[in-house]
Each structure stands twice: as structure tokens, then as C-alpha cells.
Protein backbone atom coordinates (compact mmCIF):
# COMPACT_ATOMS: atom_id res chain seq x y z
CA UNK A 1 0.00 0.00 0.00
CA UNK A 2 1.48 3.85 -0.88
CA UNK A 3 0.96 6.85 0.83
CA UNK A 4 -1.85 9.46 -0.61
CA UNK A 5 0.49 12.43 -0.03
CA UNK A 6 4.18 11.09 -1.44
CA UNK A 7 3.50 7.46 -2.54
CA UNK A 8 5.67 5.67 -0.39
CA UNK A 9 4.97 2.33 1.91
CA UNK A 10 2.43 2.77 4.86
CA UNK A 11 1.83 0.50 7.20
CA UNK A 12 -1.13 -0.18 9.56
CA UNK A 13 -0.82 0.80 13.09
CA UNK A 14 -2.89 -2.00 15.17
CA UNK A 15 -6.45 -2.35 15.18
CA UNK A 16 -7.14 1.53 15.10
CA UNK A 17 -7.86 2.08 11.67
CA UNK A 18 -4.69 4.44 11.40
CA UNK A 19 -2.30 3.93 8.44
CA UNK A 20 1.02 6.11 8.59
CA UNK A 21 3.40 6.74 5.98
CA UNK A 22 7.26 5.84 7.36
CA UNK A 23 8.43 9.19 5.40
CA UNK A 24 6.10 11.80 5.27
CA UNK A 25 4.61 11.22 8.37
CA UNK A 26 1.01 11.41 6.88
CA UNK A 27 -1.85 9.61 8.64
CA UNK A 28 -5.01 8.34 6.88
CA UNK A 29 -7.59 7.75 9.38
CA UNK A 30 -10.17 5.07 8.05
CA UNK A 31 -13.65 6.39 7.85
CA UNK A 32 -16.75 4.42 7.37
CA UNK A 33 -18.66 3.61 3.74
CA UNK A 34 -22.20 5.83 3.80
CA UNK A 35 -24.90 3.47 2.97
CA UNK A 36 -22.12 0.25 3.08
CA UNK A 37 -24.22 -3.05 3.36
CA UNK A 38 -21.57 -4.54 5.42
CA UNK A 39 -19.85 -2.30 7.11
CA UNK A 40 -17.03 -1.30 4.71
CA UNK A 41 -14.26 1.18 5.94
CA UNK A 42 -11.76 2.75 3.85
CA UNK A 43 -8.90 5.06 4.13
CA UNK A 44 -8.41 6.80 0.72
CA UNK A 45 -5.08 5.27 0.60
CA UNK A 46 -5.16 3.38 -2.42
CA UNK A 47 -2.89 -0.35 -3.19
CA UNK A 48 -1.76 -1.09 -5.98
CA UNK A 49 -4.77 -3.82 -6.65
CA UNK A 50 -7.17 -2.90 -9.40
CA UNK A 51 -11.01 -3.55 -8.50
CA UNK A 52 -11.58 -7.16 -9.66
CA UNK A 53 -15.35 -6.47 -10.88
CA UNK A 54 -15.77 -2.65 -11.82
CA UNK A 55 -12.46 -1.57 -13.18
CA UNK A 56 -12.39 1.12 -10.75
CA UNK A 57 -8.52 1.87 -10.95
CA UNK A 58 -7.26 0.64 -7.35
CA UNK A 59 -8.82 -0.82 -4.42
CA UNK A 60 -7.93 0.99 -1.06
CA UNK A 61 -7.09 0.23 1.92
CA UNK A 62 -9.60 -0.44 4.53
CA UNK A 63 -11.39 -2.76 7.22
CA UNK A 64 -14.22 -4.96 8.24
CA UNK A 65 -14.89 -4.88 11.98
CA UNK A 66 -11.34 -5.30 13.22
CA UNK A 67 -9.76 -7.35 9.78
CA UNK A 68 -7.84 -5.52 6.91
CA UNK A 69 -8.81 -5.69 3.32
CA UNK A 70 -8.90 -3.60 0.23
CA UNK A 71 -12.10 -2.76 -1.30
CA UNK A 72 -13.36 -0.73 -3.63
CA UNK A 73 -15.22 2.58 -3.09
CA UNK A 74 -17.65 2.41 -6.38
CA UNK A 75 -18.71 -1.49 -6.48
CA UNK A 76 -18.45 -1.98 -2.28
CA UNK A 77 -16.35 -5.45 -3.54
CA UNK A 78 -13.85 -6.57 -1.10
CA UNK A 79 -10.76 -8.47 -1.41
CA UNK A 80 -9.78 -10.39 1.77
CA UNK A 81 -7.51 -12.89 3.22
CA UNK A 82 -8.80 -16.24 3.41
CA UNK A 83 -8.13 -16.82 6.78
CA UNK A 84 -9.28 -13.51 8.04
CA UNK A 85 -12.87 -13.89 5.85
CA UNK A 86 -13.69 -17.43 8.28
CA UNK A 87 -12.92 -15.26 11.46
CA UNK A 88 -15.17 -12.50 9.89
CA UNK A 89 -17.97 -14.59 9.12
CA UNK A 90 -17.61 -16.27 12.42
CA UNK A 91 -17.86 -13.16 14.52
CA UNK A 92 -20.48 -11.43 12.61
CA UNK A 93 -22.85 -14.44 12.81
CA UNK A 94 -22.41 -15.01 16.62
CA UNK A 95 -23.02 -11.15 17.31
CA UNK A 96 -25.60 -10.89 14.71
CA UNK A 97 -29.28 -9.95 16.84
CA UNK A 98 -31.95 -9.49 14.31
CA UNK A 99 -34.05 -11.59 12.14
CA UNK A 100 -33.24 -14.42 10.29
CA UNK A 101 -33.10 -13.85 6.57
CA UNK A 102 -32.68 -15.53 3.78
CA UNK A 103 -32.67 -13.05 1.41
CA UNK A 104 -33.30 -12.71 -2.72
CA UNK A 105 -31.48 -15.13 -4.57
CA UNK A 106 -31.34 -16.22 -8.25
CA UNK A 107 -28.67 -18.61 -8.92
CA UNK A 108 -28.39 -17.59 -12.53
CA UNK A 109 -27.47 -13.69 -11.44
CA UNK A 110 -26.27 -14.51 -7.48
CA UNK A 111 -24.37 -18.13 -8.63
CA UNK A 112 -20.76 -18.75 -9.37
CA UNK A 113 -19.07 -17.11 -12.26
CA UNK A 114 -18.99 -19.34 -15.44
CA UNK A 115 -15.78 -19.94 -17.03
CA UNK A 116 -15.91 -16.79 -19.47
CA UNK A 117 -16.15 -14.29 -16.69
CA UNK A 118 -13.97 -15.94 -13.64
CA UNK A 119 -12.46 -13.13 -12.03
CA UNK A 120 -8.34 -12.77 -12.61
CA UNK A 121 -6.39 -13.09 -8.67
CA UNK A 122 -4.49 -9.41 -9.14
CA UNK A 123 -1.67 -11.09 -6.51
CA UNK A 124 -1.09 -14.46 -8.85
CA UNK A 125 -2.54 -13.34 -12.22
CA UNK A 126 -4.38 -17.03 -12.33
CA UNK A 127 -8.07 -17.32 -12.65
CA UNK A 128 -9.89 -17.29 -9.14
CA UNK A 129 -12.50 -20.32 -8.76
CA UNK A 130 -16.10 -19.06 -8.31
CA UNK A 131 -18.08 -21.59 -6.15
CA UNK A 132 -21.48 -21.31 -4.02
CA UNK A 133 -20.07 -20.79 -0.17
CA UNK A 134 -20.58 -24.07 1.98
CA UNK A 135 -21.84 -21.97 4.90
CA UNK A 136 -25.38 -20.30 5.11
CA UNK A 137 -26.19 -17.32 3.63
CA UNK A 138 -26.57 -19.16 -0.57
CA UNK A 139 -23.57 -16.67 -1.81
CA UNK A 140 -21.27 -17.28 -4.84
CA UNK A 141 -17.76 -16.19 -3.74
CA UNK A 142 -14.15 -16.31 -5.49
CA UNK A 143 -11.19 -17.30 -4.21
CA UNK A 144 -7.55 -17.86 -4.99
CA UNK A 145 -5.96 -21.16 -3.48
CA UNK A 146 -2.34 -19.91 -4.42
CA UNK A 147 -2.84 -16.71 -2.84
CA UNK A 148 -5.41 -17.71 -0.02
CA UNK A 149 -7.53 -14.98 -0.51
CA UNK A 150 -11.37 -14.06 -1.23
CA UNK A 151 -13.07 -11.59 -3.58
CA UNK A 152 -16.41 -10.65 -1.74
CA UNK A 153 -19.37 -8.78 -3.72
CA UNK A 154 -21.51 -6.00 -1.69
CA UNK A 155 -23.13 -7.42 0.73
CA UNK A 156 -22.15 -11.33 0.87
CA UNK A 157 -20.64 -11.10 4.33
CA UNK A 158 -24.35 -8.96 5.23
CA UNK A 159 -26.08 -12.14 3.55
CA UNK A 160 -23.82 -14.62 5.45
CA UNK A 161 -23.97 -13.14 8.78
CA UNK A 162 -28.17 -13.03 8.46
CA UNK A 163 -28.50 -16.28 7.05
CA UNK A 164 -30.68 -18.97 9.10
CA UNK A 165 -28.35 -21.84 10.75
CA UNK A 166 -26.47 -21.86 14.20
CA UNK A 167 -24.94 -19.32 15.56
């Protein structure tokens, strides 16, 4: 990730939400998504990841609840590591309160990617496998096994965490 101001390295300073650059001193403070379905926060620092889905030009740097990601301001698509997206999922279903839901779904819009659009892994550069989660919430994510990470479209991890099932 590059700083805003100059465009060297940040780095993330705990769970605070603060990145600071190691040369200009500059601190982007991560502010909350208006209207995010699941909570996205982003910093306006941007990596050097293109958006997987809309072409916006990079993702930036951001959060869900307490675990980084990039994501991408105009599509609300988030790219994750695999192993933080299972301790996501986990927390946000055992604190979710409210109702049940199972939500729209229409496999042929909602379902896995067929082979002519499979998303590209921007880490890797090999094609990401698109597969219906195993867990509740009847998503369609993508994810990289060389890499170990997770594409996320708005509001799968809002579907996931609302889904029916134990808690």
C-alpha cells in the first residue's frame, strides 16, 4: 500500500484504523462507507490492486470490523484474506441480533461465475474459482488457493452473517 500524499509504503498501526506513511509522516484515518451493506471502511489510501469487478482503478485500503482488506469505493467489492474472511464470518454471525433472513437469490445472477467471466487473482494473475459458499447465507464467492484470498461482492458477508443456521 502507498501513501496518498508522497507514494511511499504505509503500514497499519494495530487495530485503530490508522495507516502512517514511514516518510512523510502522513496519517489516513479510516472512515466508514455511507450506505455500506456490510460495514465497509476505507482510508483513501489506495494499493496497488485494481477492482476485480468494476475496473475502478485501485482498491484501497480499509477494514471490516477489526480485519484488513482492500475494497473498492464504487462497487463496495472486497478483497480479503482467506483466513481472516472465516474469522469475519464467524464473529459477525455469533453477534448478529436481528431476524433471520434468507434473502433474494437467483442462482443464474447470485451463482458462481462461469468460465468466461472468472475473475483474474491481481496477486497471482491465475483465474480465481467461483463456487457457491458451503456456509449459510446461498452466496457465490471467489477465491484464490495460491494466494489464499477471497473476492467478496456488496453485501455477501451482510447475507452470510443473516442467514438462518447456528450461531
Amino acid at each position: 500500500m502507498k501513501c496518498k500524499s508522497c507514494g511511499a509504503p504505509v503500514k497499519r498501526l494495530g487495530r485503530s484504523g490508522r495507516y502512517s506513511c514511514d516518510y512523510c509522516d502522513n496519517e489516513a484515518v479510516a472512515t466508514p462507507i455511507e450506505n455500506s451493506l456490510d460495514g465497509l471502511v476505507l482510508t483513501g489510501t489506495y494499493a496497488e490492486t485494481p477492482c476485480l469487478c468494476c475496473g475502478e482503478a485501485h482498491l484501497e485500503i480499509g477494514s471490516l470490523d477489526t480485519f484488513p482488506i482492500q475494497g473498492c469505493r464504487r462497487c463496495q467489492g472486497v478483497l480479503i484474506k482467506r483466513s481472516s474472511f472465516a474469522r469475519l464470518v464467524q464473529g459477525r454471525r455469533e453477534s448478529y441480533e436481528g431476524p433471520e433472513r434468507n434473502g433474494e437469490f437467483d442462482p443464474a445472477l447470485d451463482g458462481p461465475r462461469d468460465h468466461h467471466s472468472r475473475l483474474t487473482c491481481p496477486q497471482c494473475r491465475i483465474l480465481m474459482d467461483s463456487f457457491f459458499y458451503a456456509g449459510p447465507g446461498r452466496v457465490a464467492i471467489d477465491s484464490c488457493n495460491r494466494c489464499e484470498t477471497v473476492w467478496l461482492d456488496c453485501g455477501e458477508i451482510t447475507s452470510i452473517a443473516e442467514a438462518p443456521g447456528r450461531r
